[in-house]
N, C-alpha and C. Protein backbone atom coordinates (compact mmCIF):
# COMPACT_ATOMS: atom_id res chain seq x y z
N UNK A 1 0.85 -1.20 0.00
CA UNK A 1 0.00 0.00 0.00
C UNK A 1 0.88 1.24 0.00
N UNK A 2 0.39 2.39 -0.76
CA UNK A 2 1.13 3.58 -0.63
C UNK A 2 1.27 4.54 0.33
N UNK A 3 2.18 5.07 0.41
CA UNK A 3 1.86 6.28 1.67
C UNK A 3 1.92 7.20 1.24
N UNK A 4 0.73 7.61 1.80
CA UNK A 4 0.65 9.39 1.49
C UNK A 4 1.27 9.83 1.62
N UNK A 5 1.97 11.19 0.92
CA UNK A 5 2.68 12.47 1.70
C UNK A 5 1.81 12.99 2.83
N UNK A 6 2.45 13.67 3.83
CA UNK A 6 2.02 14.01 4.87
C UNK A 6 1.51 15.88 4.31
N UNK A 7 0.21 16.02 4.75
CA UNK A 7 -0.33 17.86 3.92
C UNK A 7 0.68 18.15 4.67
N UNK A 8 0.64 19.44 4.07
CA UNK A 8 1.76 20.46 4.54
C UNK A 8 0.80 22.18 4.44
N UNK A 9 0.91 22.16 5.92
CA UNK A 9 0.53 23.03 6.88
C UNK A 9 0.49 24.57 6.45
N UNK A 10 -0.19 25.36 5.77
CA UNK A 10 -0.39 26.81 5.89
C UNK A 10 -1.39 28.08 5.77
N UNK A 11 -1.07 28.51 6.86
CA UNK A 11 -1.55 28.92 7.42
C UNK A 11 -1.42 30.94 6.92
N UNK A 12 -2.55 31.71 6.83
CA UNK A 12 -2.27 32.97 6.52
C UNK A 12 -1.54 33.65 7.94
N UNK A 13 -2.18 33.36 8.66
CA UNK A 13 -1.66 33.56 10.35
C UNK A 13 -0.03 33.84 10.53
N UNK A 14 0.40 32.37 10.12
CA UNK A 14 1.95 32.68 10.20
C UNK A 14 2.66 32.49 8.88
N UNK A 15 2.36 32.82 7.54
CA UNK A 15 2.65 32.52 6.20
C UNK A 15 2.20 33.85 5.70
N UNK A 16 1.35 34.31 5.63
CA UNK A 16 1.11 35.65 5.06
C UNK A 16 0.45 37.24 5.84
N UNK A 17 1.40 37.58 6.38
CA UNK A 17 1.27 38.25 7.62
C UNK A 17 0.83 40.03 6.33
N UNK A 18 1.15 40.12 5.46
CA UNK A 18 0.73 41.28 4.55
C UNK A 18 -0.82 40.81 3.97
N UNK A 19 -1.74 41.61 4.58
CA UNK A 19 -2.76 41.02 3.73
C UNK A 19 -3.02 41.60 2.32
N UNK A 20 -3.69 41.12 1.33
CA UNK A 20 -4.25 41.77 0.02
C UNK A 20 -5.00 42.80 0.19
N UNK A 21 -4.71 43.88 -0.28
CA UNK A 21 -5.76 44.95 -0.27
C UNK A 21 -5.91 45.12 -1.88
N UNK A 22 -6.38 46.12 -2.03
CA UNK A 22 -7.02 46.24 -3.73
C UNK A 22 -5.50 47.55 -4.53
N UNK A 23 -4.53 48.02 -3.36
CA UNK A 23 -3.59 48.49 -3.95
C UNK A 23 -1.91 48.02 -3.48
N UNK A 24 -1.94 46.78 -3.46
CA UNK A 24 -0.64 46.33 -3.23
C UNK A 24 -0.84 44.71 -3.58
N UNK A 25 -1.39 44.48 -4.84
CA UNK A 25 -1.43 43.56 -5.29
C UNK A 25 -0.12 42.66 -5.34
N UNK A 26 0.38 43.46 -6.38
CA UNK A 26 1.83 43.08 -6.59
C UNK A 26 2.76 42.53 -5.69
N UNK A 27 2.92 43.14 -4.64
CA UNK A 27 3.57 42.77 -3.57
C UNK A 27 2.92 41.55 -2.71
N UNK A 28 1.46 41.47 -2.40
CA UNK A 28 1.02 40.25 -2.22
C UNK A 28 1.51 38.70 -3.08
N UNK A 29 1.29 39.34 -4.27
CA UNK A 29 1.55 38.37 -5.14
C UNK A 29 2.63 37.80 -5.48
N UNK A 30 3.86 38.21 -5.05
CA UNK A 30 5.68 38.17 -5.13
C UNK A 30 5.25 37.12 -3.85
N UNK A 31 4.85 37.87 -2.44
CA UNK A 31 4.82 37.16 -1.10
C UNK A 31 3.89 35.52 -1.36
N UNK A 32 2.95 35.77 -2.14
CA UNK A 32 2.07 34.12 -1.74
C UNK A 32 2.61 33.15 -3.17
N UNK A 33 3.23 33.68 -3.86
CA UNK A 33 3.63 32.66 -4.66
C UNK A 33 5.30 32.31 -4.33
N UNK A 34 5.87 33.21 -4.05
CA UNK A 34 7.18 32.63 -3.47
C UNK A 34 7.00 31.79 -2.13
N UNK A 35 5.98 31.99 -1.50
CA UNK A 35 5.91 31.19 -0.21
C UNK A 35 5.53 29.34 -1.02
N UNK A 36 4.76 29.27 -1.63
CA UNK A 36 4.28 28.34 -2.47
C UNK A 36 4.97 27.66 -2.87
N UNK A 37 5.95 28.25 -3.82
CA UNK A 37 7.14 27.67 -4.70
C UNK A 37 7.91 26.63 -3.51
N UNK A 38 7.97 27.97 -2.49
CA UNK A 38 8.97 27.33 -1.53
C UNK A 38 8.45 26.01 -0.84
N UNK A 39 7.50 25.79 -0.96
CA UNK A 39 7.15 24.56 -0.12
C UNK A 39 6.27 23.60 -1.37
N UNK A 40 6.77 23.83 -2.58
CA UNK A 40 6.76 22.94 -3.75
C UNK A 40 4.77 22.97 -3.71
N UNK A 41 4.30 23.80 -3.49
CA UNK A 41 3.41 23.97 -3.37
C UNK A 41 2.49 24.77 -4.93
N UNK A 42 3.29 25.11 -6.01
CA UNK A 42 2.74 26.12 -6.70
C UNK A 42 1.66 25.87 -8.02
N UNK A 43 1.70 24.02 -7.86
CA UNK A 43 0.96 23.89 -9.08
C UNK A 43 -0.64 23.86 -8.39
N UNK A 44 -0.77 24.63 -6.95
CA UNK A 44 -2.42 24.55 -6.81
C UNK A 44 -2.49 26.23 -6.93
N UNK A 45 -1.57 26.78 -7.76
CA UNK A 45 -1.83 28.14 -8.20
C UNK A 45 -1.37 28.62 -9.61
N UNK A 46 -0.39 28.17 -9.85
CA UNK A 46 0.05 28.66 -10.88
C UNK A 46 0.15 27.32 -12.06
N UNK A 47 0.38 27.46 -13.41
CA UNK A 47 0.81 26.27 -14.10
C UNK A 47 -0.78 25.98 -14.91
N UNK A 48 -0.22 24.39 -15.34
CA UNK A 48 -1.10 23.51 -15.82
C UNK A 48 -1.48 22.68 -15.80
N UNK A 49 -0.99 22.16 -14.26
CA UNK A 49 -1.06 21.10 -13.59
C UNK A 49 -2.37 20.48 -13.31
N UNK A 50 -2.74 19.20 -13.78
CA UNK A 50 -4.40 19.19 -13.73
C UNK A 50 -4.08 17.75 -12.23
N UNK A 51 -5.36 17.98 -11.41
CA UNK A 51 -5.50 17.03 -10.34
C UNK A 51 -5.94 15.87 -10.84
N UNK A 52 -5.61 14.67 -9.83
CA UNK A 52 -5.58 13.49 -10.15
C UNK A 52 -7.71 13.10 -10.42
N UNK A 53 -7.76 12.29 -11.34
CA UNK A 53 -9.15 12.29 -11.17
C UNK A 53 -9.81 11.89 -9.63
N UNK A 54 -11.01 11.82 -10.04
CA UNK A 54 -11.68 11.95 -8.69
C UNK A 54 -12.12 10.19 -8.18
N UNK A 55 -11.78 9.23 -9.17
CA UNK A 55 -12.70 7.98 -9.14
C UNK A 55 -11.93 7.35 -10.23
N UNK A 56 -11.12 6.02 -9.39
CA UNK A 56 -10.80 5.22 -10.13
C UNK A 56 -11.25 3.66 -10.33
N UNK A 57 -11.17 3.33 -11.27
CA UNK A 57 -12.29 2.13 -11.87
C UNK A 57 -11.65 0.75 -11.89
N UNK A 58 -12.12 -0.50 -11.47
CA UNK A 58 -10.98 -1.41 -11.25
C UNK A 58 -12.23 -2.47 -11.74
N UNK A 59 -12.42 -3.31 -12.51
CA UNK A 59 -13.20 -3.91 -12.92
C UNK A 59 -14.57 -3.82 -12.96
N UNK A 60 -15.32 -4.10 -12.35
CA UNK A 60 -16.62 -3.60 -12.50
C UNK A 60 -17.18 -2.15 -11.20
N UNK A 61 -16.29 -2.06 -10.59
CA UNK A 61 -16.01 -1.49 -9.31
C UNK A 61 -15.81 0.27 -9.46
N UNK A 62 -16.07 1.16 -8.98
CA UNK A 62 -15.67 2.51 -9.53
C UNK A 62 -15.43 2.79 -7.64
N UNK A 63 -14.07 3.16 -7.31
CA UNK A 63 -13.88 3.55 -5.94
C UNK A 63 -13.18 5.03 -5.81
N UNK A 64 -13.31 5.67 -5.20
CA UNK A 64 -12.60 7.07 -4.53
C UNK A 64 -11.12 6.97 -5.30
N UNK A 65 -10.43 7.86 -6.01
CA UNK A 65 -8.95 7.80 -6.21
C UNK A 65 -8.19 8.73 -4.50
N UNK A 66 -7.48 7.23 -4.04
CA UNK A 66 -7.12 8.25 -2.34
C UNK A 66 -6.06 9.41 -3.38
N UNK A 67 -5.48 9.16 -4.25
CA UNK A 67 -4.84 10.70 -5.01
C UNK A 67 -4.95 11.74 -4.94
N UNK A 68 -6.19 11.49 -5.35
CA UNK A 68 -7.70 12.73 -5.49
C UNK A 68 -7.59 13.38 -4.35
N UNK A 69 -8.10 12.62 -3.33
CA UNK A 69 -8.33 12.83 -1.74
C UNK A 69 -7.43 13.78 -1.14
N UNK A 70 -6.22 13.10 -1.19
CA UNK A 70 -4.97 14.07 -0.86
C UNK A 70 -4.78 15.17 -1.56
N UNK A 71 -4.91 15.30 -2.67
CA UNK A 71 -4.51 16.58 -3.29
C UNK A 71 -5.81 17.55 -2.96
N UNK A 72 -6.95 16.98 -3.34
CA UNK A 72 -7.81 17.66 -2.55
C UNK A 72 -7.68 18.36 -1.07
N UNK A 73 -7.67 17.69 -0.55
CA UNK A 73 -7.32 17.88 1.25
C UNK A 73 -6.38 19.21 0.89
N UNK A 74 -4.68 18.75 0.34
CA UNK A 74 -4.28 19.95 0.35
C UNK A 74 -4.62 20.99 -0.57
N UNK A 75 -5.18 20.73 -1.27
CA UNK A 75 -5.63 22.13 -1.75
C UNK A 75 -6.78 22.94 -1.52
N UNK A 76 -7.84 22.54 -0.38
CA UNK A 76 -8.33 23.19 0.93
C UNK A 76 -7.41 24.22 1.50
N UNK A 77 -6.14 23.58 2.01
CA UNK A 77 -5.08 24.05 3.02
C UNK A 77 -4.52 25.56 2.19
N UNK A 78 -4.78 25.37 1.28
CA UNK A 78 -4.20 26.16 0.42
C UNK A 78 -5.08 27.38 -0.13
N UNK A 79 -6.28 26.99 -0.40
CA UNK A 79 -7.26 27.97 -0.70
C UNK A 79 -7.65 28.41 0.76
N UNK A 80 -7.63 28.30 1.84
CA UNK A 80 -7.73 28.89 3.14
C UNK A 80 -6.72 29.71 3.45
N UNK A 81 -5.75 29.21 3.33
CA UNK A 81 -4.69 30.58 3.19
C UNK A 81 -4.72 31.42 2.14
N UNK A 82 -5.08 31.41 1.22
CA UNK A 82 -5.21 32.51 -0.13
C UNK A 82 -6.19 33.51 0.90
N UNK A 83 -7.36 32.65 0.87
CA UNK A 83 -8.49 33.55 1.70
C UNK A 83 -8.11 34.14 2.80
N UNK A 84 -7.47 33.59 3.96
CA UNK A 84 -7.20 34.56 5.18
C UNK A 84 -5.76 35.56 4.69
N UNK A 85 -5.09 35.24 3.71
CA UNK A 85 -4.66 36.52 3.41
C UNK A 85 -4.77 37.85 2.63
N UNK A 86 -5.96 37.62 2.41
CA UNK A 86 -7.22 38.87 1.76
C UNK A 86 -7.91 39.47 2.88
N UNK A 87 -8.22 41.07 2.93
CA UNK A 87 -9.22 41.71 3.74
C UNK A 87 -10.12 41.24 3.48
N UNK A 88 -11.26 41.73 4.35
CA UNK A 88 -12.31 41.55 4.62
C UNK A 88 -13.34 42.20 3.41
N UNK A 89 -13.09 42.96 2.82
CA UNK A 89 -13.16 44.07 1.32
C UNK A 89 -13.65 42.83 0.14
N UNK A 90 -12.36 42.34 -0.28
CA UNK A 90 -11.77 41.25 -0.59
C UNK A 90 -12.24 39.63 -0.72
N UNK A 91 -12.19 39.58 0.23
CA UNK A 91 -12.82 37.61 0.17
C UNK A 91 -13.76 37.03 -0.39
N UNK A 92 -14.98 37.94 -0.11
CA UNK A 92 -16.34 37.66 -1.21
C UNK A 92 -16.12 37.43 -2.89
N UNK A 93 -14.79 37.82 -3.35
CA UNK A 93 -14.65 37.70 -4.94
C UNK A 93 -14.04 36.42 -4.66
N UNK A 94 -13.31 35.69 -3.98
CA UNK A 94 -13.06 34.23 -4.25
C UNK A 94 -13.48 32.95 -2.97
N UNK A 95 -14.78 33.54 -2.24
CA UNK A 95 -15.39 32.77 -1.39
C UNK A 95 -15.68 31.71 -1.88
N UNK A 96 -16.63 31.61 -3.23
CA UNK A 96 -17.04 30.34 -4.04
C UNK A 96 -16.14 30.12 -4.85
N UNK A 97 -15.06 29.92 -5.18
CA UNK A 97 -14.15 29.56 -5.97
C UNK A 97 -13.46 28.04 -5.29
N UNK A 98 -13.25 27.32 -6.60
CA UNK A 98 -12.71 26.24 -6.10
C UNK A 98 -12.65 25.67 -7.62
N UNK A 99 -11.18 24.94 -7.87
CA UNK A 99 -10.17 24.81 -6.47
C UNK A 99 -9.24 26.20 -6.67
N UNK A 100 -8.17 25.81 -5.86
CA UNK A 100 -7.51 27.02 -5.06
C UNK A 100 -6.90 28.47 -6.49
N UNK A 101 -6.48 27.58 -7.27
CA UNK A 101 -6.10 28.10 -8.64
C UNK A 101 -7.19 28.98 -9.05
N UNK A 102 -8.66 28.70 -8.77
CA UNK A 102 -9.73 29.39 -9.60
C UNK A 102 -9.28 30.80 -8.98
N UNK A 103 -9.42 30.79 -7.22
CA UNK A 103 -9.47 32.03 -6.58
C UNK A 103 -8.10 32.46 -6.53
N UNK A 104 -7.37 32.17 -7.27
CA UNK A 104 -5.63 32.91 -7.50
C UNK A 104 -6.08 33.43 -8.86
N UNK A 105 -6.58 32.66 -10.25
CA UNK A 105 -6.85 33.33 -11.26
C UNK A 105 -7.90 34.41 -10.31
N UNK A 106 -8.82 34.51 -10.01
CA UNK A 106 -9.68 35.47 -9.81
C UNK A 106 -9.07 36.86 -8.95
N UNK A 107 -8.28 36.78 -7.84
CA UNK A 107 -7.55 37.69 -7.76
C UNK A 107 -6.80 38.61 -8.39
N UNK A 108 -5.96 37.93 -9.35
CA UNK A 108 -5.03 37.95 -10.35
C UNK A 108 -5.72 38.97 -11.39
N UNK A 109 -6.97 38.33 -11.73
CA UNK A 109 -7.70 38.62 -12.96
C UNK A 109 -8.52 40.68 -12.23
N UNK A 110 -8.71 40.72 -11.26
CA UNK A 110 -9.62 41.88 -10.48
C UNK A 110 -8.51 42.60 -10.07
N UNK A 111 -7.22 42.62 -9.58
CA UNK A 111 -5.90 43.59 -9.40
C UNK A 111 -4.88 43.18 -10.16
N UNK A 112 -4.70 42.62 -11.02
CA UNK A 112 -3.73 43.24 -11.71
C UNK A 112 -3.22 44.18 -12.46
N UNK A 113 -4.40 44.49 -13.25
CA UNK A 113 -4.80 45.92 -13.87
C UNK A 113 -4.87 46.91 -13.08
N UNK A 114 -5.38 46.90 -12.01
CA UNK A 114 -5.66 48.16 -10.78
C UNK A 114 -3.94 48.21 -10.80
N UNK A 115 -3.37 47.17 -10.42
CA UNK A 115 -1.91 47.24 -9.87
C UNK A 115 -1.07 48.09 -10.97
N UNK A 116 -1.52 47.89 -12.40
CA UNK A 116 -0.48 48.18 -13.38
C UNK A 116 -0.95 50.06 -13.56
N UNK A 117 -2.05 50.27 -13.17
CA UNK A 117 -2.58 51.83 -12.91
C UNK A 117 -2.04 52.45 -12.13
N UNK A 118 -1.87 51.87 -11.07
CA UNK A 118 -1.06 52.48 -9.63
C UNK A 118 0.69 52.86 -9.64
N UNK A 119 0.82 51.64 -11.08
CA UNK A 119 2.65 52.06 -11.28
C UNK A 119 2.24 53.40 -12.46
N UNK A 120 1.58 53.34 -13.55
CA UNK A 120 1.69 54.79 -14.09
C UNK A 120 1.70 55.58 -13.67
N UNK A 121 0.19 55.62 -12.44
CA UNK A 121 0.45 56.97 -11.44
C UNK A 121 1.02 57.19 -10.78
N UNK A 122 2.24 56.23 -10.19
CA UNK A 122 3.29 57.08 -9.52
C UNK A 122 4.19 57.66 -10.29
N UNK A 123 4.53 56.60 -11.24
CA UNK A 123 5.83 56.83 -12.35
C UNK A 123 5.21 58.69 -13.03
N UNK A 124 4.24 58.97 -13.21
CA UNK A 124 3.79 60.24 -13.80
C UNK A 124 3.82 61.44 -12.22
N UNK A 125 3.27 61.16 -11.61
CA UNK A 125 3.71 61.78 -10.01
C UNK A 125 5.43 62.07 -9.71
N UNK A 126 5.81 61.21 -9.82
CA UNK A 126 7.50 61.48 -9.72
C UNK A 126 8.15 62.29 -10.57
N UNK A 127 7.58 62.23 -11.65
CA UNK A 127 7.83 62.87 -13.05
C UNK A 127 7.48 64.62 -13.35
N UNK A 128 6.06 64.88 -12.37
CA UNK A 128 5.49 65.64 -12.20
C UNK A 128 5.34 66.43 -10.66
N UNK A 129 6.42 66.51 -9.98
CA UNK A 129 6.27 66.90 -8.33
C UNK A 129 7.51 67.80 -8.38
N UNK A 130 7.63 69.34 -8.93
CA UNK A 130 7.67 70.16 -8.74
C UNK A 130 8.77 70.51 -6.90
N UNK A 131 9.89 71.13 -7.08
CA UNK A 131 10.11 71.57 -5.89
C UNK A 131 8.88 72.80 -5.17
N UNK A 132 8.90 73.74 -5.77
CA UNK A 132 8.08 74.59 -5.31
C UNK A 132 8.63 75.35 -4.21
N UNK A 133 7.86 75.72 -3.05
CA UNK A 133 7.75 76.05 -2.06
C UNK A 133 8.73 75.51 -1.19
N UNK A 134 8.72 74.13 -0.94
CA UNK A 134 8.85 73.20 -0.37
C UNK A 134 10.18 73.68 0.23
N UNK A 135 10.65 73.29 1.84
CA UNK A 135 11.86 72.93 1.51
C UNK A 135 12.48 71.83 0.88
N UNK A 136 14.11 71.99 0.96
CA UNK A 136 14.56 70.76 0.29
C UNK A 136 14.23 69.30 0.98
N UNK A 137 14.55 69.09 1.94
CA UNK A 137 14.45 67.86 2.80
C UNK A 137 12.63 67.71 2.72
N UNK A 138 11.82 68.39 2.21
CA UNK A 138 10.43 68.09 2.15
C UNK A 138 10.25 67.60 1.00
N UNK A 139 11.06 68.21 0.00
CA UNK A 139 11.16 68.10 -1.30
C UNK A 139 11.37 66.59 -1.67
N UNK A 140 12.96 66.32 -1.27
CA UNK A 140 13.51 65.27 -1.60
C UNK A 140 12.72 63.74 -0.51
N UNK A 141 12.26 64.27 0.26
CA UNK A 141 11.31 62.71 0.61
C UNK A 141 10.25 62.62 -0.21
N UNK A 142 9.87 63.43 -0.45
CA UNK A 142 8.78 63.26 -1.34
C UNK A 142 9.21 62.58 -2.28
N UNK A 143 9.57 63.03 -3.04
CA UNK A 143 10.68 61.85 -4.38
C UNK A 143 11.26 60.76 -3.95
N UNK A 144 11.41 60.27 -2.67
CA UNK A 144 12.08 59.53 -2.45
C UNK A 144 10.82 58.60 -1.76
N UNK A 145 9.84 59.00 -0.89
CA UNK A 145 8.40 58.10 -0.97
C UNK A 145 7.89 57.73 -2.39
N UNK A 146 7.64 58.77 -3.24
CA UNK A 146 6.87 58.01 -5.09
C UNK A 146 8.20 56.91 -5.01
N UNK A 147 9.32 56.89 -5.15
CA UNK A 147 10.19 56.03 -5.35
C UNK A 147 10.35 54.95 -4.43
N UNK A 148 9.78 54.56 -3.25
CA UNK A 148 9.99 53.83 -2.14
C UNK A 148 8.43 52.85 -2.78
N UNK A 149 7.35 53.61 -3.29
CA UNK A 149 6.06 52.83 -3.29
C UNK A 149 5.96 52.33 -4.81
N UNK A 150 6.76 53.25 -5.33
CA UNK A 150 7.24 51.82 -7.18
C UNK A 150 7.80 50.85 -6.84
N UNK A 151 8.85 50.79 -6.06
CA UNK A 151 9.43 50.03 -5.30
C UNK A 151 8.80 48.66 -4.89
N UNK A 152 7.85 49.11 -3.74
CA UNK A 152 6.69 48.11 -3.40
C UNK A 152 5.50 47.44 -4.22
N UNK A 153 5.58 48.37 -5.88
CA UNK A 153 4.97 47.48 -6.65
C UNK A 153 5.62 46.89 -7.12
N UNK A 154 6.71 46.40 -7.51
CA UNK A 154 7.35 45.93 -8.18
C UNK A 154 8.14 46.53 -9.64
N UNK A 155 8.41 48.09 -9.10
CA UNK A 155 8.21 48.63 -10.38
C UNK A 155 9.70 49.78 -9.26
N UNK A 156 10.95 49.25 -9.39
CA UNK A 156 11.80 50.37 -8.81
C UNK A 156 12.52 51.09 -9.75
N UNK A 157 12.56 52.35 -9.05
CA UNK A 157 13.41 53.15 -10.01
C UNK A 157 14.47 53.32 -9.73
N UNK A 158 15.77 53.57 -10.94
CA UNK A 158 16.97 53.55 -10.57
C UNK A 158 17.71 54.82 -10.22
N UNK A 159 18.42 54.50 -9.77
CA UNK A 159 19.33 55.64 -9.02
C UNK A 159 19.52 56.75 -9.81
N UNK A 160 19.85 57.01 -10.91
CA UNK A 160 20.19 57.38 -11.68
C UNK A 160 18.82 58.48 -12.42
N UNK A 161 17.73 57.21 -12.66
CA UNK A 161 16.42 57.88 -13.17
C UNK A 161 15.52 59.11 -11.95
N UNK A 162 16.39 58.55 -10.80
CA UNK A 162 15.74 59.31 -9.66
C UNK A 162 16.04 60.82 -9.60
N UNK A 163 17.36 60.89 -9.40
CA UNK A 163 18.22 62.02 -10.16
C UNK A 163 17.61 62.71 -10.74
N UNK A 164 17.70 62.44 -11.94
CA UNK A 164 17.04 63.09 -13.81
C UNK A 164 15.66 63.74 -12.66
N UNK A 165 14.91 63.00 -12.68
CA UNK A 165 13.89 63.45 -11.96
C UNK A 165 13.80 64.78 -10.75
N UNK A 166 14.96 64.44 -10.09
CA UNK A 166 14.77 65.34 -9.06
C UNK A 166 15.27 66.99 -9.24
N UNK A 167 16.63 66.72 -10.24
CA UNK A 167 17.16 67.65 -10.51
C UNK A 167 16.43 68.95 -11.74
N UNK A 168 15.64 68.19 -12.27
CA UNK A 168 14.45 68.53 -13.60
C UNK A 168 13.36 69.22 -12.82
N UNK A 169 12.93 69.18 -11.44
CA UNK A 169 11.74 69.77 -10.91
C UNK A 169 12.62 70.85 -9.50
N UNK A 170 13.78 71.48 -9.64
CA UNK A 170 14.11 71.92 -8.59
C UNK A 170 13.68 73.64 -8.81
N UNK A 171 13.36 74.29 -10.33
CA UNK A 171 13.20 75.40 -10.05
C UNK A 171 14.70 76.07 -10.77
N UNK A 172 13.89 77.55 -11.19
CA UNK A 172 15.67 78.46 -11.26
C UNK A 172 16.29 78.90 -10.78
N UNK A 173 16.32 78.62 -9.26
CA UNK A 173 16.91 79.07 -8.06
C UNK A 173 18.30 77.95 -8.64
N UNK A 174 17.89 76.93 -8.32
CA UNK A 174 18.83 76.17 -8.83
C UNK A 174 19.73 75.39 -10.03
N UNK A 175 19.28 76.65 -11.30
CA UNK A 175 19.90 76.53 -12.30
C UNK A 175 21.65 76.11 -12.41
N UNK A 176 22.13 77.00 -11.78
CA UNK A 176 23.37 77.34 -11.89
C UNK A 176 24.25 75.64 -11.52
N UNK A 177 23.42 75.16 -10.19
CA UNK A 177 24.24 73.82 -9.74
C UNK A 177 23.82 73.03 -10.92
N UNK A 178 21.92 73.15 -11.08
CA UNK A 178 22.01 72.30 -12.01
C UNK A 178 23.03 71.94 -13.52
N UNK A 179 23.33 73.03 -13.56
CA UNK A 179 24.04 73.02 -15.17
C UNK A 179 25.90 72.80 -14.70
N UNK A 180 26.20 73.12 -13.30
CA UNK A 180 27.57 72.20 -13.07
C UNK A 180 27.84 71.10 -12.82
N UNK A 181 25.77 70.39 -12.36
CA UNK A 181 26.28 68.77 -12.34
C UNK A 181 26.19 68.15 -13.30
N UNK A 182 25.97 68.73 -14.40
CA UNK A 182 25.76 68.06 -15.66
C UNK A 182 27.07 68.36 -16.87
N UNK A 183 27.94 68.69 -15.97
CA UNK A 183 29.08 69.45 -17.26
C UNK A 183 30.23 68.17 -15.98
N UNK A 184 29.77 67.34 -14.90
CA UNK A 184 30.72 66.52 -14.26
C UNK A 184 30.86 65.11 -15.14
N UNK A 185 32.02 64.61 -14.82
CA UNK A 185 32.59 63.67 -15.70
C UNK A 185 32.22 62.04 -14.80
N UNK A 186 31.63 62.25 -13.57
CA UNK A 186 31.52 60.65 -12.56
C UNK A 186 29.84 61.48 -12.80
N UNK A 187 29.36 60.24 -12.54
CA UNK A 187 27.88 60.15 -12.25
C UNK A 187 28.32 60.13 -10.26
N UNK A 188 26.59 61.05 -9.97
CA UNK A 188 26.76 61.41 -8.87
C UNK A 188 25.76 60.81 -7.99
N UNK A 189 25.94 60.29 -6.35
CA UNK A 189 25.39 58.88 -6.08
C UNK A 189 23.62 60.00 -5.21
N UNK A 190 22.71 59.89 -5.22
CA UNK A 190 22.18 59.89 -4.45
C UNK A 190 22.31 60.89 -2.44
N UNK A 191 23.25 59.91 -1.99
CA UNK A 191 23.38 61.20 -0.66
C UNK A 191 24.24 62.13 -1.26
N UNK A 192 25.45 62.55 -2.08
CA UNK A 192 26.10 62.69 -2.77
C UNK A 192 25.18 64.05 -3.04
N UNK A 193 24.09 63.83 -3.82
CA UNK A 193 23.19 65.08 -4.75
C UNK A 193 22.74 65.99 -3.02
N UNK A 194 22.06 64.94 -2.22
CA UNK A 194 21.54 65.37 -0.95
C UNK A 194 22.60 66.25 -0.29
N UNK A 195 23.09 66.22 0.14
CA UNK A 195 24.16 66.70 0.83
C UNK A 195 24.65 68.13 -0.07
N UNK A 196 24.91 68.81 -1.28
CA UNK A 196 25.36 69.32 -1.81
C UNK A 196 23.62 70.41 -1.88
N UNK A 197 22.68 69.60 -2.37
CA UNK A 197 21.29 70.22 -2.47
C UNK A 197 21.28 70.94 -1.06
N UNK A 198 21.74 70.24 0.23
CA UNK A 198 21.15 70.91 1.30
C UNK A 198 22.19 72.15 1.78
N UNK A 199 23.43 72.13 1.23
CA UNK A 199 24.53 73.20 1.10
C UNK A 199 23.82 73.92 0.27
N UNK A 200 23.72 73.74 -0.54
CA UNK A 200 23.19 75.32 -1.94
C UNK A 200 21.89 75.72 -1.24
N UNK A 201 20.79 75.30 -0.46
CA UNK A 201 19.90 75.71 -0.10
C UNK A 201 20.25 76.64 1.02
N UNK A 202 20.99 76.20 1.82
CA UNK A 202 21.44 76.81 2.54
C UNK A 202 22.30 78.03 2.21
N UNK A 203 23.05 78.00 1.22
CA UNK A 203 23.71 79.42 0.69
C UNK A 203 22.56 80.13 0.10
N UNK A 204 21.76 79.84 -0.21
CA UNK A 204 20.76 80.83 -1.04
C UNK A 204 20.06 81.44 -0.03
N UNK A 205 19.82 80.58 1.49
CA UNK A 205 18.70 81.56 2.35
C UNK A 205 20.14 82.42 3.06
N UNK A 206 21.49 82.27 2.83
CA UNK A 206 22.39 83.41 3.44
C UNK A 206 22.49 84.55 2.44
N UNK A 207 22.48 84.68 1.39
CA UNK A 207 22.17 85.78 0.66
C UNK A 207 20.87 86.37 0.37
């Protein structure tokens, strides 16, 4: 007789401590499928993996496939954790879903698009956020939050593009630096720009 694998245990409780909301898809979705993978768990979400039938036939006889059973069983274990790591908002779109794959396509299928909206509008926000008024250190978190939450979609920006960005919305107060960091021969790192931004700000409120 065969032995089952023993299910394997998870739980949203201690497995997916970020729940799904309707704007951090992405990042849910990195978290419950790498958890998956990791415990060889991913063909009751992802793939083309079809389950064992439900009823196997042995002469005139049609009995339960225990296959079935087990994979079933765990893929309960599995669609219960999808579900407890969704709000409360949330759960009603894959309450009746089954099996676990339906309510991963159905997630998948209702934020991913929301998710891919949320990276234009930051990527256009970063693009578009003006020093102004602001001081600098108000200024530069700000650019540096739009850049912290592309980040968290899966969508980071590089060091470099951050820059372009920051130095492009500072105003003509700061022409003059701008046009000497661009006549420099090293690319310039990040605290590097900070540190020099918060010197020139500072010489401009002494004159």
């Amino acid at each position: 007789m065969a032995i089952s694998k023993p299910l394997i245990q998870i739980t949203a409780t201690n497995h997916f401590p970020i729940k799904l909301t309707s704007t951090n898809f992405s990042v849910s979705r990195t978290h419950v499928q790498s958890t998956f993978i990791g415990f060889k768990l991913e063909d009751h979400i992802i793939g083309y993996y079809d389950p064992p039938t439900k009823t196997i036939a042995n002469k005139d006889t049609t009995k339960t496939n225990p296959a079935y059973t087990a994979w079933f069983r765990q893929d309960q274990i599995v669609f219960s954790a999808i579900l407890g790591s969704c709000t409360d908002a949330i759960r009603p779109l894959i309450a009746s879903a089954s099996p676990a794959k339906e309510a991963w396509n159905r997630l998948t299928a209702a934020y991913a698009s929301s998710s891919r909206s949320r990276i234009i509008s930051l990527k256009s926000k970063l693009a578009k956020n003006p020093k102004g008024n602001r001081s600098m250190v108000e200024f530069l978190n700000g650019m540096c939050s739009i850049a912290d939450d592309l980040a968290l979609v899966q969508s980071p920006v590089h060091e470099e593009d951050l820059l372009v960005h920051i130095l492009s919305q500072l105003g003509e107060e700061y022409s003059q630096l701008n046009a000497a960091l661009k006549t420099r021969q090293h690319s310039i790192t990040y605290p590097e720009l900070f540190d020099m931004l918060f010197d020139y700000e500072r010489s401009l409120k002494e004159t």
